[in-house]
N, C-alpha and C. Protein backbone atom coordinates (compact mmCIF):
# COMPACT_ATOMS: atom_id res chain seq x y z
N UNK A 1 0.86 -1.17 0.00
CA UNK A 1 0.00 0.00 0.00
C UNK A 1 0.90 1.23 0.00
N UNK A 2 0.19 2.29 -0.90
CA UNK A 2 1.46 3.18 -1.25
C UNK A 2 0.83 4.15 -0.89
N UNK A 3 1.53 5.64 -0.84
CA UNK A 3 0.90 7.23 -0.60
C UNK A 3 0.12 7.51 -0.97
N UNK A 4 -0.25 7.02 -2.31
CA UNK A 4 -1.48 7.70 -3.60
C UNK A 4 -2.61 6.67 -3.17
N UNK A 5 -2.35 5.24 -2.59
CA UNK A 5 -3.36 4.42 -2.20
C UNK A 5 -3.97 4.83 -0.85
N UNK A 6 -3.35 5.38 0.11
CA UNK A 6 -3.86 5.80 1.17
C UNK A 6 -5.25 7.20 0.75
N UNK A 7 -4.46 7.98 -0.73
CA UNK A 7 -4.67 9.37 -0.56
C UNK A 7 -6.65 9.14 -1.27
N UNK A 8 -6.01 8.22 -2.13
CA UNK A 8 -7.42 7.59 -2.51
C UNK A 8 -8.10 7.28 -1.63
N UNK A 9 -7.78 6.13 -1.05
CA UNK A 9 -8.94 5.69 0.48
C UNK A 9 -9.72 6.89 0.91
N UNK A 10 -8.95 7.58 1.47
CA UNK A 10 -9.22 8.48 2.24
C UNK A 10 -10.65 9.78 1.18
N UNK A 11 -9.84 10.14 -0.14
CA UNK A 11 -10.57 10.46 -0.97
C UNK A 11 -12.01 9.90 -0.69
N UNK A 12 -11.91 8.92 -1.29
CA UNK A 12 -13.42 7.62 -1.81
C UNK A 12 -14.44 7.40 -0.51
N UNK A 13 -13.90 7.41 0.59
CA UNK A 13 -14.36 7.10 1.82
C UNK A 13 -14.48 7.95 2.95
N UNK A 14 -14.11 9.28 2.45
CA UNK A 14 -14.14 10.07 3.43
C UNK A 14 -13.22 9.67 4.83
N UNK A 15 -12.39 8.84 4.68
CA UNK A 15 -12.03 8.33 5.90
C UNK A 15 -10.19 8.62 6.18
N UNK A 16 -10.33 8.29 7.05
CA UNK A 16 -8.50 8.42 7.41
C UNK A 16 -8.51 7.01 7.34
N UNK A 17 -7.22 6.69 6.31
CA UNK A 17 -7.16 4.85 6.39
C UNK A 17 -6.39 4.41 7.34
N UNK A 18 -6.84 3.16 7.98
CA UNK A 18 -6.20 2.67 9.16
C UNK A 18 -5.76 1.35 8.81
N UNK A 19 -5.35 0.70 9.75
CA UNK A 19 -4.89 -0.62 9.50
C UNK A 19 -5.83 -1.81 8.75
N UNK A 20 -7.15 -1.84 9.35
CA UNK A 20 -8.38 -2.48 8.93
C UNK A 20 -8.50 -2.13 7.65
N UNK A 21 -8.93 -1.66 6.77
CA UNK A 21 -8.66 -1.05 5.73
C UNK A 21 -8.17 -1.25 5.09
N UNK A 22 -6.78 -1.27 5.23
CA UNK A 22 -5.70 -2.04 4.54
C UNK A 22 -5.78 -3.30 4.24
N UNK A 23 -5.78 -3.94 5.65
CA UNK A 23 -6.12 -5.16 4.78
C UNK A 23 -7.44 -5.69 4.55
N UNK A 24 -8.29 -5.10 4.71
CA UNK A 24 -9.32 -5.64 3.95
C UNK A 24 -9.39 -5.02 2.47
N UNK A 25 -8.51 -4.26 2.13
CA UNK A 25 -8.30 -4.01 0.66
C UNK A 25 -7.50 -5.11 0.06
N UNK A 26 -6.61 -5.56 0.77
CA UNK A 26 -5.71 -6.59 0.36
C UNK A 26 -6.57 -7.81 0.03
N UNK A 27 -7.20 -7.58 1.13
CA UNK A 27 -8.38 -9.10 0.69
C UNK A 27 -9.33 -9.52 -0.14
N UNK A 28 -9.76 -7.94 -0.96
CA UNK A 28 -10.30 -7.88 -1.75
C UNK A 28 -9.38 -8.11 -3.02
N UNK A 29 -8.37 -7.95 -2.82
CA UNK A 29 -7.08 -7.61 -4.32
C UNK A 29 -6.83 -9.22 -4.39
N UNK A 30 -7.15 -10.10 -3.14
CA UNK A 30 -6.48 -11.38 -2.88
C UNK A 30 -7.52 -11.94 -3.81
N UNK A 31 -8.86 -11.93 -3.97
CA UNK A 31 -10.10 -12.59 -3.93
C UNK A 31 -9.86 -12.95 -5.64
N UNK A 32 -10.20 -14.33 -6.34
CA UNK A 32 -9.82 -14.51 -7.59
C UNK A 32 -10.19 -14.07 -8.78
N UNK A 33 -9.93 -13.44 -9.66
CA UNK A 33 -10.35 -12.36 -10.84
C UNK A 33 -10.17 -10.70 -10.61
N UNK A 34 -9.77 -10.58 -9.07
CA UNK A 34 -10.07 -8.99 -8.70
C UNK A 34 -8.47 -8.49 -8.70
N UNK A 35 -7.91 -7.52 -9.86
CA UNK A 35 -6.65 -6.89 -10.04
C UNK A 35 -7.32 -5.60 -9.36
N UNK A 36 -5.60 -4.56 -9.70
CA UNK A 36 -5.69 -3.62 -9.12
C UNK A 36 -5.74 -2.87 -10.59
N UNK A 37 -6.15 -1.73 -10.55
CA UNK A 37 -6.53 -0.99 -12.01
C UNK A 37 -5.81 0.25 -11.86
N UNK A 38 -5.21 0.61 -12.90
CA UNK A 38 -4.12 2.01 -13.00
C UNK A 38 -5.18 3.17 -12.77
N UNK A 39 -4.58 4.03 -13.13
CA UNK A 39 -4.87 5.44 -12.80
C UNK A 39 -5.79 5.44 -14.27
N UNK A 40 -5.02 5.05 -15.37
CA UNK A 40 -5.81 5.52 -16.82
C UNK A 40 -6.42 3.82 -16.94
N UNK A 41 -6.68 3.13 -16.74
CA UNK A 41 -7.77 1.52 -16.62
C UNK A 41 -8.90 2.34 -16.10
N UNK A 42 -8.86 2.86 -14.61
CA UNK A 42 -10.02 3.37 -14.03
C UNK A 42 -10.99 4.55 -14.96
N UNK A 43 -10.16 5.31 -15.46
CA UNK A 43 -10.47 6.74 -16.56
C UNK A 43 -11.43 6.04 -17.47
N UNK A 44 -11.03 4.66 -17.99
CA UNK A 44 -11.24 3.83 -19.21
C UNK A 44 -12.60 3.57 -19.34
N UNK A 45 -13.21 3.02 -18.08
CA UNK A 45 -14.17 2.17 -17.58
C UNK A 45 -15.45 3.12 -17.67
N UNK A 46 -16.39 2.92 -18.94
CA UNK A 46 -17.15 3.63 -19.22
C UNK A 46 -19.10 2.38 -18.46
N UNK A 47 -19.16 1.57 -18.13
CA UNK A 47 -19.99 0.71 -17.78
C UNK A 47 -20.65 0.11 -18.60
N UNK A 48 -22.00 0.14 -18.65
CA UNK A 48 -22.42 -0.97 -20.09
C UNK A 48 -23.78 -1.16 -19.69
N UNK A 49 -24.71 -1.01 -20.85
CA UNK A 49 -26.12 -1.40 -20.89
C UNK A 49 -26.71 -2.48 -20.31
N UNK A 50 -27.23 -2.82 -19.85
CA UNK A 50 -27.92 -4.47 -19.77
C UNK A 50 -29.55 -3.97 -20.42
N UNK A 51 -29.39 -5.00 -20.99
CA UNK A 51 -28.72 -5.69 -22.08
C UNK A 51 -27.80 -4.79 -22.91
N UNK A 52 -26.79 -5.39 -23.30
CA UNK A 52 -25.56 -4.62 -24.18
C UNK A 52 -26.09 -3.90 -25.44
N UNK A 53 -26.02 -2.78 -25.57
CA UNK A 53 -26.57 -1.92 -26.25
C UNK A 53 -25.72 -2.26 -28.09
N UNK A 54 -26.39 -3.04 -28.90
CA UNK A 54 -25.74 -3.67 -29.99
C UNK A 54 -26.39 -2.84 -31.04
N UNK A 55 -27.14 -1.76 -31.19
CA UNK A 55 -27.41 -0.85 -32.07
C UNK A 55 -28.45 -1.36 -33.20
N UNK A 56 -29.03 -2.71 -32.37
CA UNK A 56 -30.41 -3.71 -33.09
C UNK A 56 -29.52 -4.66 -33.86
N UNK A 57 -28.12 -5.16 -33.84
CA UNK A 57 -27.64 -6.09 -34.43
C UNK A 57 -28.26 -7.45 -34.60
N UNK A 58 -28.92 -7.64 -33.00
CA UNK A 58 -29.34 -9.39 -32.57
C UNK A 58 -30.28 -9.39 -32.13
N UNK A 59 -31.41 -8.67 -32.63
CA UNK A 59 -32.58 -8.28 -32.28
C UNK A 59 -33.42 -9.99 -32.02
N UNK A 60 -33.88 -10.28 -31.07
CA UNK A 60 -34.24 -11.28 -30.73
C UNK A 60 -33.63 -12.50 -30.90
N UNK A 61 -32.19 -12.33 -30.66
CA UNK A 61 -31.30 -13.62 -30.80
C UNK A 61 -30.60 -13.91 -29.64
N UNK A 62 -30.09 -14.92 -29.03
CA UNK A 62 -29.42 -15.23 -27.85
C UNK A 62 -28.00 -14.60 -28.21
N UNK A 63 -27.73 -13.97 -27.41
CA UNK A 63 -25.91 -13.61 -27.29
C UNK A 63 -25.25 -13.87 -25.86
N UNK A 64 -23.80 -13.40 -25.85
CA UNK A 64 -22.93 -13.78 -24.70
C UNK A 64 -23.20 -12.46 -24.25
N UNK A 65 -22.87 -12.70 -23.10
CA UNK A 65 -22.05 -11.39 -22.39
C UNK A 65 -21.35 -12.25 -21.12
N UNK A 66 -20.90 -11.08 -20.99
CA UNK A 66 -19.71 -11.08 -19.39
C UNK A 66 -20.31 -11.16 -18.50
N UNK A 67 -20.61 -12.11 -17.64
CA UNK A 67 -21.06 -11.52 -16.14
C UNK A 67 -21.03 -12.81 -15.11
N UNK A 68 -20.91 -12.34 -14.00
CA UNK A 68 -21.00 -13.70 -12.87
C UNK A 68 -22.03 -14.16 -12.66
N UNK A 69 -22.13 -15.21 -12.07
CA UNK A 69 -23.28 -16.11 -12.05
C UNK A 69 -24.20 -15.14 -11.50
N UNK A 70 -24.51 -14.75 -10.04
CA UNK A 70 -25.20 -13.53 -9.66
C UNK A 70 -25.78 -12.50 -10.27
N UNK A 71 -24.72 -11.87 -11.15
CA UNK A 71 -24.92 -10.62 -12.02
C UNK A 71 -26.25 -11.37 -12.99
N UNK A 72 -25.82 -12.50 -13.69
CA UNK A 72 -26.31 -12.99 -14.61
C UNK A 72 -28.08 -13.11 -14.00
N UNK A 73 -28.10 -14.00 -13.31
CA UNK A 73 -29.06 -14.60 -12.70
C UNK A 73 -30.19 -13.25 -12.52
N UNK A 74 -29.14 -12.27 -11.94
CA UNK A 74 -30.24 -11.09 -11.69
C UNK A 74 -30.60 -9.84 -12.62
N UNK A 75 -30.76 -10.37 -13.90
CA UNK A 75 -31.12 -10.31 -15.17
C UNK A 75 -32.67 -10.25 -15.07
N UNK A 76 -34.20 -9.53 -15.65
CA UNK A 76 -34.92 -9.29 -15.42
C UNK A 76 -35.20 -10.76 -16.27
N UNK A 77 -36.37 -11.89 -15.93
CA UNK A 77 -36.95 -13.02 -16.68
C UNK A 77 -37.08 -12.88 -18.43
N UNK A 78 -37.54 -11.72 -18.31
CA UNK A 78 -38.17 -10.96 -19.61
C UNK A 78 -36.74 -11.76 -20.95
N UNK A 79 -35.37 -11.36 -20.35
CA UNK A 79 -34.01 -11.65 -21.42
C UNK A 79 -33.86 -13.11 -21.12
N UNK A 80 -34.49 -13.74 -20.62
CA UNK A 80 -34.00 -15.12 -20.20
C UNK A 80 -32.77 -15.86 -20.07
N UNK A 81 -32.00 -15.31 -19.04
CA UNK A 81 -31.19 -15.61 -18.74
C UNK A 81 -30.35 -16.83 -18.31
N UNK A 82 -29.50 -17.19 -18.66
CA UNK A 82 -28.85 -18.61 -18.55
C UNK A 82 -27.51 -18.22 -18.11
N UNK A 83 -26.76 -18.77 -17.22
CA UNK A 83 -25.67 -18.96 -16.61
C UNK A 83 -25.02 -19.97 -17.02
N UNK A 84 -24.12 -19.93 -18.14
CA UNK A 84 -23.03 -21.25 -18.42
C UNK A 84 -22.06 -21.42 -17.95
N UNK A 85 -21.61 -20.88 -17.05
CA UNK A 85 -20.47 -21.02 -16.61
C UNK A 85 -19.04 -19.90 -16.90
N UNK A 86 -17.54 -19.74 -16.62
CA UNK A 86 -17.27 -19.26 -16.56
C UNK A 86 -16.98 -17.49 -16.74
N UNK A 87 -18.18 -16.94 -16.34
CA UNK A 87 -18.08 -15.87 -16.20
C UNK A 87 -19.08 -15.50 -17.60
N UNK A 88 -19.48 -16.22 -18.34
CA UNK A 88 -20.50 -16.12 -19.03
C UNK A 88 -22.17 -16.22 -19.07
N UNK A 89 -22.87 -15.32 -19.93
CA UNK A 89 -24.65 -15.57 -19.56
C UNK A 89 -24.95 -15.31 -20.83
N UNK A 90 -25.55 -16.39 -20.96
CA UNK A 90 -27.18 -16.23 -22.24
C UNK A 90 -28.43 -15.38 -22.26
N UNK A 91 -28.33 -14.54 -22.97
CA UNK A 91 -29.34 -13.62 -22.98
C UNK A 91 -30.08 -13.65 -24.15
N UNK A 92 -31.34 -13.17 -23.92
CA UNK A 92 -32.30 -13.00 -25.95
C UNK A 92 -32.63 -11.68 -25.25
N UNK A 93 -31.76 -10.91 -26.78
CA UNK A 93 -32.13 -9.70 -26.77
C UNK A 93 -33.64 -9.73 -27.85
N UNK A 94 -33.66 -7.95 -26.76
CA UNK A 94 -35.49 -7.73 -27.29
C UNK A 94 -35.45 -7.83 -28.45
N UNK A 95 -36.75 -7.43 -29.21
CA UNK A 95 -37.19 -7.88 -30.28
C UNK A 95 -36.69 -6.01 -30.97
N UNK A 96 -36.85 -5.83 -32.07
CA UNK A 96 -37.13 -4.50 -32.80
C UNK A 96 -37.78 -3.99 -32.77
């Protein structure tokens, strides 16, 4: 944990960072799939439609997307959602 990581904490959380903190950041950085993201990664990260906004490409067709089982699952019935496994979900986008 470095100067600019404290200066953030403290930023984001309103908080003075303490020991707790620390490592429960660590534990989060420990946890599997979760990196740490640069200064310009974070800038990058614009979020994303649900359903993925495809400009009517797959208009009522099943596609992939990214997401964890959870994320996936809590998908409104309507896209019918399927969870295959690694970090992937089945969706039918709406109609036109």
């Amino acid at each position: 944990m470095n100067r600019h990581s404290f200066k953030c904490l403290k930023l984001i959380e309103g908080i003075n960072p303490n020991k707790k903190l620390i490592v429960m950041l660590k534990k989060f950085l420990s946890l599997e799939g979760m990196q740490r993201l640069s200064v310009s990664e974070q800038k990058n990260i614009n979020g994303g439609a649900i359903p993925p906004d495809d400009g009517g490409a797959n208009c009522n067709e099943f596609v992939i997307v990214t997401a964890t089982e959870a994320r996936c699952l809590a998908y409104d019935p309507f896209y019918r959602p399927v969870y295959i496994g690694s970090n992937k979900c089945s969706i039918l986008m709406p109609p036109c």
